[in-house]
PDB file of N, CA and C in Angstrom:
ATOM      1  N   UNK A   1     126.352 119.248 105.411  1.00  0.00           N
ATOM      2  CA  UNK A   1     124.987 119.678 105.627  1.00  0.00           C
ATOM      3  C   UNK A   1     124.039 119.033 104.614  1.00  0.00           C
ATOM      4  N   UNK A   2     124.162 118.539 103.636  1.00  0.00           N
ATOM      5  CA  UNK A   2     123.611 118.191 102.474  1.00  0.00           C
ATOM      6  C   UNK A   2     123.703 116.819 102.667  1.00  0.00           C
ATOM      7  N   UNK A   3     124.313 116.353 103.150  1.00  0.00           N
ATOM      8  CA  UNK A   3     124.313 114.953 103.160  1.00  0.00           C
ATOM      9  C   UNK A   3     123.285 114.548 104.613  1.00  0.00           C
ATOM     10  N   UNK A   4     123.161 115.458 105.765  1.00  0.00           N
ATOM     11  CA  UNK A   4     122.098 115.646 106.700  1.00  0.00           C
ATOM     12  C   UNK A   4     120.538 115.767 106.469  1.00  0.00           C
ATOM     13  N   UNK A   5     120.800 116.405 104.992  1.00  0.00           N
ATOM     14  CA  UNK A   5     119.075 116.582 104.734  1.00  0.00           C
ATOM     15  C   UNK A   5     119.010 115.557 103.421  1.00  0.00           C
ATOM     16  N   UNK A   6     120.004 114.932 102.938  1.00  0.00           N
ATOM     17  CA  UNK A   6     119.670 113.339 102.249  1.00  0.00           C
ATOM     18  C   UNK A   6     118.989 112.457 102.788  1.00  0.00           C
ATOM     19  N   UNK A   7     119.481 112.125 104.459  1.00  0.00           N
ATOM     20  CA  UNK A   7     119.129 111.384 105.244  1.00  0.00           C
ATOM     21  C   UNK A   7     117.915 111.415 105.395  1.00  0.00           C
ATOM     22  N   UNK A   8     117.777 112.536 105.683  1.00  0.00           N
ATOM     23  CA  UNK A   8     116.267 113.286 106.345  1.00  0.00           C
ATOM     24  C   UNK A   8     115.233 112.565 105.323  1.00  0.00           C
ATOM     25  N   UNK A   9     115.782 112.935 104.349  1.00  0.00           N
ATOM     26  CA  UNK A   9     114.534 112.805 102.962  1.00  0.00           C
ATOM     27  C   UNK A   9     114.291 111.081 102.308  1.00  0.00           C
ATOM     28  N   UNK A  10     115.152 110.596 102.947  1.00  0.00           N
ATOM     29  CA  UNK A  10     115.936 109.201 102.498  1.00  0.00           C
ATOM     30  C   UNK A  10     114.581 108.379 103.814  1.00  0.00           C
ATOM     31  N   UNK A  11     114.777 109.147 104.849  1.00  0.00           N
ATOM     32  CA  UNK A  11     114.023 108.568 106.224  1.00  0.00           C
ATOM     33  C   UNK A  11     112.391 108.904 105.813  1.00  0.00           C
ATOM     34  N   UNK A  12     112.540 109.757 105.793  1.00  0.00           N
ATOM     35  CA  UNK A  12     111.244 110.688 105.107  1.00  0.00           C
ATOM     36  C   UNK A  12     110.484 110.014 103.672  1.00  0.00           C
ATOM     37  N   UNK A  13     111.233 109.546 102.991  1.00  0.00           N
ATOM     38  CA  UNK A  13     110.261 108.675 102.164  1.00  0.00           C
ATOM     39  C   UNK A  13     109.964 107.413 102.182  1.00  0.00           C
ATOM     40  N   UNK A  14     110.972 106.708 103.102  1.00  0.00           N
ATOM     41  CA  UNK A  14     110.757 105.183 103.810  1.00  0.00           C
ATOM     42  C   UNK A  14     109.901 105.223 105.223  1.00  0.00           C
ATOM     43  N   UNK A  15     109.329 106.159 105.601  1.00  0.00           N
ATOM     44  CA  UNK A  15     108.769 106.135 106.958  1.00  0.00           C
ATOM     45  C   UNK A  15     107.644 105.295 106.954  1.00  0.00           C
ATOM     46  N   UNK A  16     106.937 105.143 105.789  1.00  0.00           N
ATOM     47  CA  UNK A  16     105.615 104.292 105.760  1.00  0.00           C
ATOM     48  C   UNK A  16     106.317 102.795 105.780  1.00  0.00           C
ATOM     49  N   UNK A  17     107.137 102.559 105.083  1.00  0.00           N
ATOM     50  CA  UNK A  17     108.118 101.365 105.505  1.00  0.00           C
ATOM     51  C   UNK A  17     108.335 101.113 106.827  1.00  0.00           C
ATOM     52  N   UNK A  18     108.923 102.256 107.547  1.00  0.00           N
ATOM     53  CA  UNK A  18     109.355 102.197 109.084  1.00  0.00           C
ATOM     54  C   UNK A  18     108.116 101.819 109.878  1.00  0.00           C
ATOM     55  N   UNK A  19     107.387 102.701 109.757  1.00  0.00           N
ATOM     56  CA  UNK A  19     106.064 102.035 110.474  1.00  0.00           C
ATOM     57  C   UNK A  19     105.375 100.928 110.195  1.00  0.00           C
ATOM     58  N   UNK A  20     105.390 100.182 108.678  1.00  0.00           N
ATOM     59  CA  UNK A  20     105.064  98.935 108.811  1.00  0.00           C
ATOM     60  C   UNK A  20     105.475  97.862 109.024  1.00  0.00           C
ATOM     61  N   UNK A  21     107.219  97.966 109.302  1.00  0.00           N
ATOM     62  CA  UNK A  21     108.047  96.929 109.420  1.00  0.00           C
ATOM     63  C   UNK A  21     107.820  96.432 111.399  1.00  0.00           C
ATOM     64  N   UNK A  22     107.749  97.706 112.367  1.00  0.00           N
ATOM     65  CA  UNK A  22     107.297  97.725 113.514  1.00  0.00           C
ATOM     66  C   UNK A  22     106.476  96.683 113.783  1.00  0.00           C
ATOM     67  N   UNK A  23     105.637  96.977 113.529  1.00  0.00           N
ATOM     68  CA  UNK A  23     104.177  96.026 113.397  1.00  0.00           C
ATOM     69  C   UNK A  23     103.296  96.629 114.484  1.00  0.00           C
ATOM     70  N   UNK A  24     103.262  97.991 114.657  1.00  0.00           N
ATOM     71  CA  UNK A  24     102.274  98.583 115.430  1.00  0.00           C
ATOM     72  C   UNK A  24     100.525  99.009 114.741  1.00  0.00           C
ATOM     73  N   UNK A  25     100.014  98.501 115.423  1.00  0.00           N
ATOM     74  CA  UNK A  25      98.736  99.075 114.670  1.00  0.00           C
ATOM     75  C   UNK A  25      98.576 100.421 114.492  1.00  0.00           C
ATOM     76  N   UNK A  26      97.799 101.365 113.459  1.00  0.00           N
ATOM     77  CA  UNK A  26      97.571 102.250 113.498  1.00  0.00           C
ATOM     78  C   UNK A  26      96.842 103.192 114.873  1.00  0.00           C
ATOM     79  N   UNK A  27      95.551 102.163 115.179  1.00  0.00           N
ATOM     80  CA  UNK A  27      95.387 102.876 116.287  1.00  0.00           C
ATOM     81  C   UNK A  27      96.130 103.091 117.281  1.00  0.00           C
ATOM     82  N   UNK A  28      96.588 102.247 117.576  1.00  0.00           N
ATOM     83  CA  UNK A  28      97.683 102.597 118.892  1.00  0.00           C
ATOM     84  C   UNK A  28      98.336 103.189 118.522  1.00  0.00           C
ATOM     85  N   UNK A  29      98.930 103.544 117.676  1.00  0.00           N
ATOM     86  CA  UNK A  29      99.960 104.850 116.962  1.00  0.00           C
ATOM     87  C   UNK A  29      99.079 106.266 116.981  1.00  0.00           C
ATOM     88  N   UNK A  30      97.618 106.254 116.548  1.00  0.00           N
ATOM     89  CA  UNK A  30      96.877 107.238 116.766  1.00  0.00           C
ATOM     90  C   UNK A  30      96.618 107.811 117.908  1.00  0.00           C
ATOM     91  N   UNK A  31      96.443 106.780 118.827  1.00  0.00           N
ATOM     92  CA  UNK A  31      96.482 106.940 120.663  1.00  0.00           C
ATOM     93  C   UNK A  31      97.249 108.184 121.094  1.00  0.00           C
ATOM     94  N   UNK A  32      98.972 107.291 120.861  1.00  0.00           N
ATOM     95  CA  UNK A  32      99.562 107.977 121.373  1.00  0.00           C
ATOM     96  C   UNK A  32      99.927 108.888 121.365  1.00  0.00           C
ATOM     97  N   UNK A  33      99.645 109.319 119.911  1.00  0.00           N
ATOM     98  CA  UNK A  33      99.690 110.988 118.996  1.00  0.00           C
ATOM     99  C   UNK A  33      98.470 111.629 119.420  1.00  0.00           C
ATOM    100  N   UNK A  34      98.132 111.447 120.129  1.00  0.00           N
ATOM    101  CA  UNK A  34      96.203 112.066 120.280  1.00  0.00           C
ATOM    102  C   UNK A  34      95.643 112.523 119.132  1.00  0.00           C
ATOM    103  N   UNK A  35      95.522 111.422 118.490  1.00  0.00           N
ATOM    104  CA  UNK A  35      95.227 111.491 116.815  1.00  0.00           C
ATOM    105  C   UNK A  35      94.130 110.542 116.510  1.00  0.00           C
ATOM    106  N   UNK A  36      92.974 110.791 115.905  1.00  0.00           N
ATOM    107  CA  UNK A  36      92.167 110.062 115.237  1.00  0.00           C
ATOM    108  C   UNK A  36      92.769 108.891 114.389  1.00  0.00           C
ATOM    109  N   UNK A  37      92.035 107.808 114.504  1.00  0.00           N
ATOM    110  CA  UNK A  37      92.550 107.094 113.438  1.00  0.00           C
ATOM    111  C   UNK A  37      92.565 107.647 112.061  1.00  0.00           C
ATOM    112  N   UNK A  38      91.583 107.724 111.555  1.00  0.00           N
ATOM    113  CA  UNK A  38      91.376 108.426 110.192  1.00  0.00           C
ATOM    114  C   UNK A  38      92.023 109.213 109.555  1.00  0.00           C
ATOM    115  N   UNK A  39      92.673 110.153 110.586  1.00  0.00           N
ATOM    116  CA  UNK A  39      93.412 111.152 110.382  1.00  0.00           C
ATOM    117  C   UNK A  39      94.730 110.396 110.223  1.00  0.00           C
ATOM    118  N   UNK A  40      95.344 109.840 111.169  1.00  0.00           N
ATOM    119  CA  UNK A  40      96.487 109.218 110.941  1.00  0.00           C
ATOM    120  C   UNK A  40      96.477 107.851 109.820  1.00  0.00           C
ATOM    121  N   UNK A  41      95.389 107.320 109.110  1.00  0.00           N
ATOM    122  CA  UNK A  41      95.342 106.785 108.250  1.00  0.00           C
ATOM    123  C   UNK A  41      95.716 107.441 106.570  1.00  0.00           C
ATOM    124  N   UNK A  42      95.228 108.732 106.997  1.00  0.00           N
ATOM    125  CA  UNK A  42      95.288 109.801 106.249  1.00  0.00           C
ATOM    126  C   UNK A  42      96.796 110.359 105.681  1.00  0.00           C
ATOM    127  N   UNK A  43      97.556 110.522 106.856  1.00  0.00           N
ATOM    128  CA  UNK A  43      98.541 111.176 106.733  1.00  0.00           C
ATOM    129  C   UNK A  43      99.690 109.709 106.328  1.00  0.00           C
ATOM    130  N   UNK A  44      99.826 109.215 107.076  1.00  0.00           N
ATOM    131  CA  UNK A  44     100.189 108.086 106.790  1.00  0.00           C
ATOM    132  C   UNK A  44     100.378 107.400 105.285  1.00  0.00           C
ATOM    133  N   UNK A  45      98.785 107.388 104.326  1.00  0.00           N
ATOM    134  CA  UNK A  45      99.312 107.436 102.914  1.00  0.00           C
ATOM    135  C   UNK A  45      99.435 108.192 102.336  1.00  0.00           C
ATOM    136  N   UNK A  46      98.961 109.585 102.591  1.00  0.00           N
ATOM    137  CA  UNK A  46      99.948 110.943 102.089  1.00  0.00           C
ATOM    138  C   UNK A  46     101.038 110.923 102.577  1.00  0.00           C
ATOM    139  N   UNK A  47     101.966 109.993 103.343  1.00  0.00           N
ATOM    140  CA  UNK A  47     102.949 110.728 104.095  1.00  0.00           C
ATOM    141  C   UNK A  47     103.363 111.561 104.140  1.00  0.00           C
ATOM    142  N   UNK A  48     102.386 112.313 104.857  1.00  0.00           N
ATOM    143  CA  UNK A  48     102.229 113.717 105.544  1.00  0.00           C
ATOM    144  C   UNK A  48     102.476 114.206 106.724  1.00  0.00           C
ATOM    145  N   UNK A  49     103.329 113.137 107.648  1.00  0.00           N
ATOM    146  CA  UNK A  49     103.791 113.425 108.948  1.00  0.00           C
ATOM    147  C   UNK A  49     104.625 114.751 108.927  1.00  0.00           C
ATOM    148  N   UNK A  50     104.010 115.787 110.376  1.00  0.00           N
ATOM    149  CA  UNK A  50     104.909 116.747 110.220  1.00  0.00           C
ATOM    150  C   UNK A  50     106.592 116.318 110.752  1.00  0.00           C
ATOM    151  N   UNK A  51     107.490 116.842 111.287  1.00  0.00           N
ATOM    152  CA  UNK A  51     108.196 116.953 111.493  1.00  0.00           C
ATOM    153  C   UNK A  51     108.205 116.129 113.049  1.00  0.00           C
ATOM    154  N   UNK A  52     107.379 116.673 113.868  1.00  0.00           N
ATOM    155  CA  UNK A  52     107.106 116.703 115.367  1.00  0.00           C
ATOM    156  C   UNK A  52     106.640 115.209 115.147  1.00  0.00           C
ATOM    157  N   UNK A  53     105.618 114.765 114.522  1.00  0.00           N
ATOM    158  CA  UNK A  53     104.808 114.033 114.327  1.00  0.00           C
ATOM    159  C   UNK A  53     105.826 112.795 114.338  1.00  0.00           C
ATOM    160  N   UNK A  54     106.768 112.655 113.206  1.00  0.00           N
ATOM    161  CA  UNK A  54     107.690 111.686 112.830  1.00  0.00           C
ATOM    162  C   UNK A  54     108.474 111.627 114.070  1.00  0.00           C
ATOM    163  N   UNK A  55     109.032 112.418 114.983  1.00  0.00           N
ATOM    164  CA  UNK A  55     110.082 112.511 115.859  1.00  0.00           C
ATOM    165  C   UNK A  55     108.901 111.560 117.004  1.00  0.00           C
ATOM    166  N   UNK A  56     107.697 111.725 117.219  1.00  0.00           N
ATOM    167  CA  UNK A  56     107.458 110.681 118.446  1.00  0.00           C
ATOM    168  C   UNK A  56     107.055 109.426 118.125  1.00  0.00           C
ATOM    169  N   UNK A  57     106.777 109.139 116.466  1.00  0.00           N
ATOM    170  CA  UNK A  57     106.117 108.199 115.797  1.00  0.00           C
ATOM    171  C   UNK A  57     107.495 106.679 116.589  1.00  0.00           C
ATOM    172  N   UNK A  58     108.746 107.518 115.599  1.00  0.00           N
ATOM    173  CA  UNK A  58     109.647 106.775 115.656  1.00  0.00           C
ATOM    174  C   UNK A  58     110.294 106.490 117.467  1.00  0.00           C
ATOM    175  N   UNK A  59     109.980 107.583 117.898  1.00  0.00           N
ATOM    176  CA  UNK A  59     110.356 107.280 119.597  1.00  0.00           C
ATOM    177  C   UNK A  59     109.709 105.547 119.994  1.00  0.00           C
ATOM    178  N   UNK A  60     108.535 105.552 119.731  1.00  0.00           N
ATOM    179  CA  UNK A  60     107.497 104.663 119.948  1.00  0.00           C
ATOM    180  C   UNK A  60     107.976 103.670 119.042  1.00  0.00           C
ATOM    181  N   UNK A  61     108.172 103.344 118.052  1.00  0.00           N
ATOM    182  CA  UNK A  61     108.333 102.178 117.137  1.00  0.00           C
ATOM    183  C   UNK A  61     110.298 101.891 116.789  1.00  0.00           C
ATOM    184  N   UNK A  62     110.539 102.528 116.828  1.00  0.00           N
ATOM    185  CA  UNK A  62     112.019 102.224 116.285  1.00  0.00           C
ATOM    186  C   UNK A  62     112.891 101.373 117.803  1.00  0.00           C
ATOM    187  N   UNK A  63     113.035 100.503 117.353  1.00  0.00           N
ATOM    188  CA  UNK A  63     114.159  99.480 117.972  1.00  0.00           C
ATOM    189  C   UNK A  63     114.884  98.446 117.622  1.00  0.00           C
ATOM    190  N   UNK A  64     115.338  97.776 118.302  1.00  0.00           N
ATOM    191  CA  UNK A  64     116.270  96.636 117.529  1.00  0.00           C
ATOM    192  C   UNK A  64     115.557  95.738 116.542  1.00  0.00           C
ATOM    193  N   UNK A  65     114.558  95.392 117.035  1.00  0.00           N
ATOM    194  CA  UNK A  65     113.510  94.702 115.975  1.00  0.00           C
ATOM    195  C   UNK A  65     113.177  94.990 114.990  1.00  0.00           C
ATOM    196  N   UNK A  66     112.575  96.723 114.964  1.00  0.00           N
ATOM    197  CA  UNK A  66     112.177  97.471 113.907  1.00  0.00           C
ATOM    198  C   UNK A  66     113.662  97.698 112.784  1.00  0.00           C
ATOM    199  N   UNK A  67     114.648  97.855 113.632  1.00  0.00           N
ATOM    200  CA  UNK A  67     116.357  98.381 112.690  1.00  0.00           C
ATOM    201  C   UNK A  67     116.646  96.762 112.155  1.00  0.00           C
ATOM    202  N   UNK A  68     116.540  95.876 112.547  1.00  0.00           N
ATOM    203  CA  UNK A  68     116.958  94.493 112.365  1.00  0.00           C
ATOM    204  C   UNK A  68     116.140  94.740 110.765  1.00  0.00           C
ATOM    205  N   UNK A  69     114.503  94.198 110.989  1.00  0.00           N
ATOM    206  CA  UNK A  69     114.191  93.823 109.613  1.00  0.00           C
ATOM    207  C   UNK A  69     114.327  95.331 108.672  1.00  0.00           C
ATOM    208  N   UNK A  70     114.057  96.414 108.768  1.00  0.00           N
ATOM    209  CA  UNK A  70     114.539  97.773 108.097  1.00  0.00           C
ATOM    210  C   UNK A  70     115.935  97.255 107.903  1.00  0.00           C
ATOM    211  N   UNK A  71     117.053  96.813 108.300  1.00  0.00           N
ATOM    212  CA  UNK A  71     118.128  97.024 107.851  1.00  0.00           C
ATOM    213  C   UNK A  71     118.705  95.769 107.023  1.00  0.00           C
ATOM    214  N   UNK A  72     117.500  94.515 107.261  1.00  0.00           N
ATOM    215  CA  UNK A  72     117.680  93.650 106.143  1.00  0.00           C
ATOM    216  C   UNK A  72     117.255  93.173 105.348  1.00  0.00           C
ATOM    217  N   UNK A  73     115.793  94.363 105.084  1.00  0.00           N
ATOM    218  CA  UNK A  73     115.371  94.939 103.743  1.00  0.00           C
ATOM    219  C   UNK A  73     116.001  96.014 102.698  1.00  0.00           C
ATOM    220  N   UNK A  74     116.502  96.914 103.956  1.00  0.00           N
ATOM    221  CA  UNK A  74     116.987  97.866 102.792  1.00  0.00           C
ATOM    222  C   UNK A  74     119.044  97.449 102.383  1.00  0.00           C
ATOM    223  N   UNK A  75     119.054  95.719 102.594  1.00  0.00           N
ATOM    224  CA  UNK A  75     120.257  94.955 102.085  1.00  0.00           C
ATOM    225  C   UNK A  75     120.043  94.770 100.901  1.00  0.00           C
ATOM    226  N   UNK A  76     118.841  93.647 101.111  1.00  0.00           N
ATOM    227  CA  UNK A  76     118.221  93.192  99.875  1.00  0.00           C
ATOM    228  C   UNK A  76     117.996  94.585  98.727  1.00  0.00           C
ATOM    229  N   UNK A  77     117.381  94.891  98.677  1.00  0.00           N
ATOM    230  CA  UNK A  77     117.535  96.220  98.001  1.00  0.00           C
ATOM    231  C   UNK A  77     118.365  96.749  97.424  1.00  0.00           C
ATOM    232  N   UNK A  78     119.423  97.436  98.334  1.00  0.00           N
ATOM    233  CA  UNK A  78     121.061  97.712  97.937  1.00  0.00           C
ATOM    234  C   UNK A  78     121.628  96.234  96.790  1.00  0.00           C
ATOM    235  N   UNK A  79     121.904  95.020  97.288  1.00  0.00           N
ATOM    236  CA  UNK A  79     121.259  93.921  96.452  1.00  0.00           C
ATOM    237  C   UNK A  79     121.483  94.321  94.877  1.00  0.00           C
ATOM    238  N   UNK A  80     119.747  94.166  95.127  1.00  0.00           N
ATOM    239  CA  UNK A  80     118.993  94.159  93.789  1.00  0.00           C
ATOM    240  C   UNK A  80     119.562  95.321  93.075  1.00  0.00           C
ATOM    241  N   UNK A  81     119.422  96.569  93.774  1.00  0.00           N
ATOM    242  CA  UNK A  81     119.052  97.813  92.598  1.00  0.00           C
ATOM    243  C   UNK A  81     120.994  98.569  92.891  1.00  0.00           C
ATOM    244  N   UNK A  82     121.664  97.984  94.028  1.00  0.00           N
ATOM    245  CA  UNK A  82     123.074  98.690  93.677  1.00  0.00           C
ATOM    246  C   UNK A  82     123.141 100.132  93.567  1.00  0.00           C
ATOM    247  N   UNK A  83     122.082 100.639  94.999  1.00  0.00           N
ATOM    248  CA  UNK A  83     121.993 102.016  94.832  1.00  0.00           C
ATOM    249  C   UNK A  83     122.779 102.509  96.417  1.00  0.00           C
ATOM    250  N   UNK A  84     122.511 101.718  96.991  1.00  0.00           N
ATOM    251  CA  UNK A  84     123.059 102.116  99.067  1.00  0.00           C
ATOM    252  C   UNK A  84     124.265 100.981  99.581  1.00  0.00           C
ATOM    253  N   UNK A  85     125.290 101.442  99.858  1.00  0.00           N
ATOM    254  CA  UNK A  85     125.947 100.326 100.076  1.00  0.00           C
ATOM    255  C   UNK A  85     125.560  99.925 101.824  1.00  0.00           C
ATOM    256  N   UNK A  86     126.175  98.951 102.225  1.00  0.00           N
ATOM    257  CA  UNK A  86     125.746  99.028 103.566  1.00  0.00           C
ATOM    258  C   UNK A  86     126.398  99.955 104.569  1.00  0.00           C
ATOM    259  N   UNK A  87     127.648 100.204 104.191  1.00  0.00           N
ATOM    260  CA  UNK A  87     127.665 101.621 104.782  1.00  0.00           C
ATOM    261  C   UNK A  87     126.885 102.766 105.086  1.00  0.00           C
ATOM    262  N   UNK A  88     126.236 102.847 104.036  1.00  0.00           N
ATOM    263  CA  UNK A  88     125.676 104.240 103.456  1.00  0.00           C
ATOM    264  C   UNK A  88     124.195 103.746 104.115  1.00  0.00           C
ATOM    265  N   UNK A  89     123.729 102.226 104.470  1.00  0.00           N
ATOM    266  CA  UNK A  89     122.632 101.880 104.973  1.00  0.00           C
ATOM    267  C   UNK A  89     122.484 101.860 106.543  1.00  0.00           C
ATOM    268  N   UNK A  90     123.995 101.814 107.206  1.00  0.00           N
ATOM    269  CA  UNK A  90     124.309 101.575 108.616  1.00  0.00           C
ATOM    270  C   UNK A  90     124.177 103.267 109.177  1.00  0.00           C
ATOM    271  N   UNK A  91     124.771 103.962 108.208  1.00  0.00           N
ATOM    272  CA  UNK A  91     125.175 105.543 108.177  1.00  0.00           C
ATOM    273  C   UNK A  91     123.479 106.085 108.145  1.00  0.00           C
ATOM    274  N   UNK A  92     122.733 105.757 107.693  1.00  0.00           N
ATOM    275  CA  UNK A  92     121.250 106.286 108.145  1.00  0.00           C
ATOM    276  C   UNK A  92     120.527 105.934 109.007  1.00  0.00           C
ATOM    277  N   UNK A  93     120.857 104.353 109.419  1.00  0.00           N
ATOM    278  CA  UNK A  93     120.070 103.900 110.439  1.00  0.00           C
ATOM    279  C   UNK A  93     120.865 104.496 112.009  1.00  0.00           C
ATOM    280  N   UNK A  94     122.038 104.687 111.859  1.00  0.00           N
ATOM    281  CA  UNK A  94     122.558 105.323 112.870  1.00  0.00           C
ATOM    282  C   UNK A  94     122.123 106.938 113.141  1.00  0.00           C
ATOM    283  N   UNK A  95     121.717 107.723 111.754  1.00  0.00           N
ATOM    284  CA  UNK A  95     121.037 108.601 111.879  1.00  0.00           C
ATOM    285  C   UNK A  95     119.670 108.974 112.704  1.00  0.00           C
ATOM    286  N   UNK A  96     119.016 107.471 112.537  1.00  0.00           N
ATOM    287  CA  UNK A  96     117.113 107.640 113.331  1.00  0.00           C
ATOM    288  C   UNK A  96     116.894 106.973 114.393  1.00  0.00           C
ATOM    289  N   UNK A  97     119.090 106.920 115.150  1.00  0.00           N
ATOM    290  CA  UNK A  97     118.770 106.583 116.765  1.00  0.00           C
ATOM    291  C   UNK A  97     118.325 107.923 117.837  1.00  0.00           C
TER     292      UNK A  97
END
């Protein structure tokens, strides 16, 4: 169970990552949330997405493209800082299918 809400929080603080690796504009992300831009500009650098919010963000943006460069950034990374192995990197991205 603890290792379920690692993930969570692990996803949860890379999400501004997730959404910029996509390459979706904000507005069209605002669109589809029936969300102001502003507002979702807002939340976005608070990352302040609720719960609900994150679950359709990623419906809309997460795919092979988006998991491709996310998963060979957060290599490089593992890499550099020797904190995620790629296991432990495959094991989350398999989490935010």
């Amino acid at each position: 169970m603890l290792e379920v809400l690692q993930q969570y929080k692990s996803l949860k603080d890379r999400f501004n990552e997730i959404l910029a690796l996509s390459g979706y504009r904000l507005d069209f992300l605002a669109k589809e949330l029936n969300m102001q831009k502003n507002t979702m500009s807002a939340k976005k650098q608070r990352n302040s997405f609720t719960d609900d919010e994150m679950y359709k963000l990623l419906t809309i943006v997460w795919n092979e493209r988006t998991e491709d460069k996310f998963l060979h950034q957060a290599m490089k990374e593992a890499e550099k800082d020797g904190l995620m192995s790629q296991n432990d990197i495959t094991k989350m991205l398999d989490e935010c299918k």
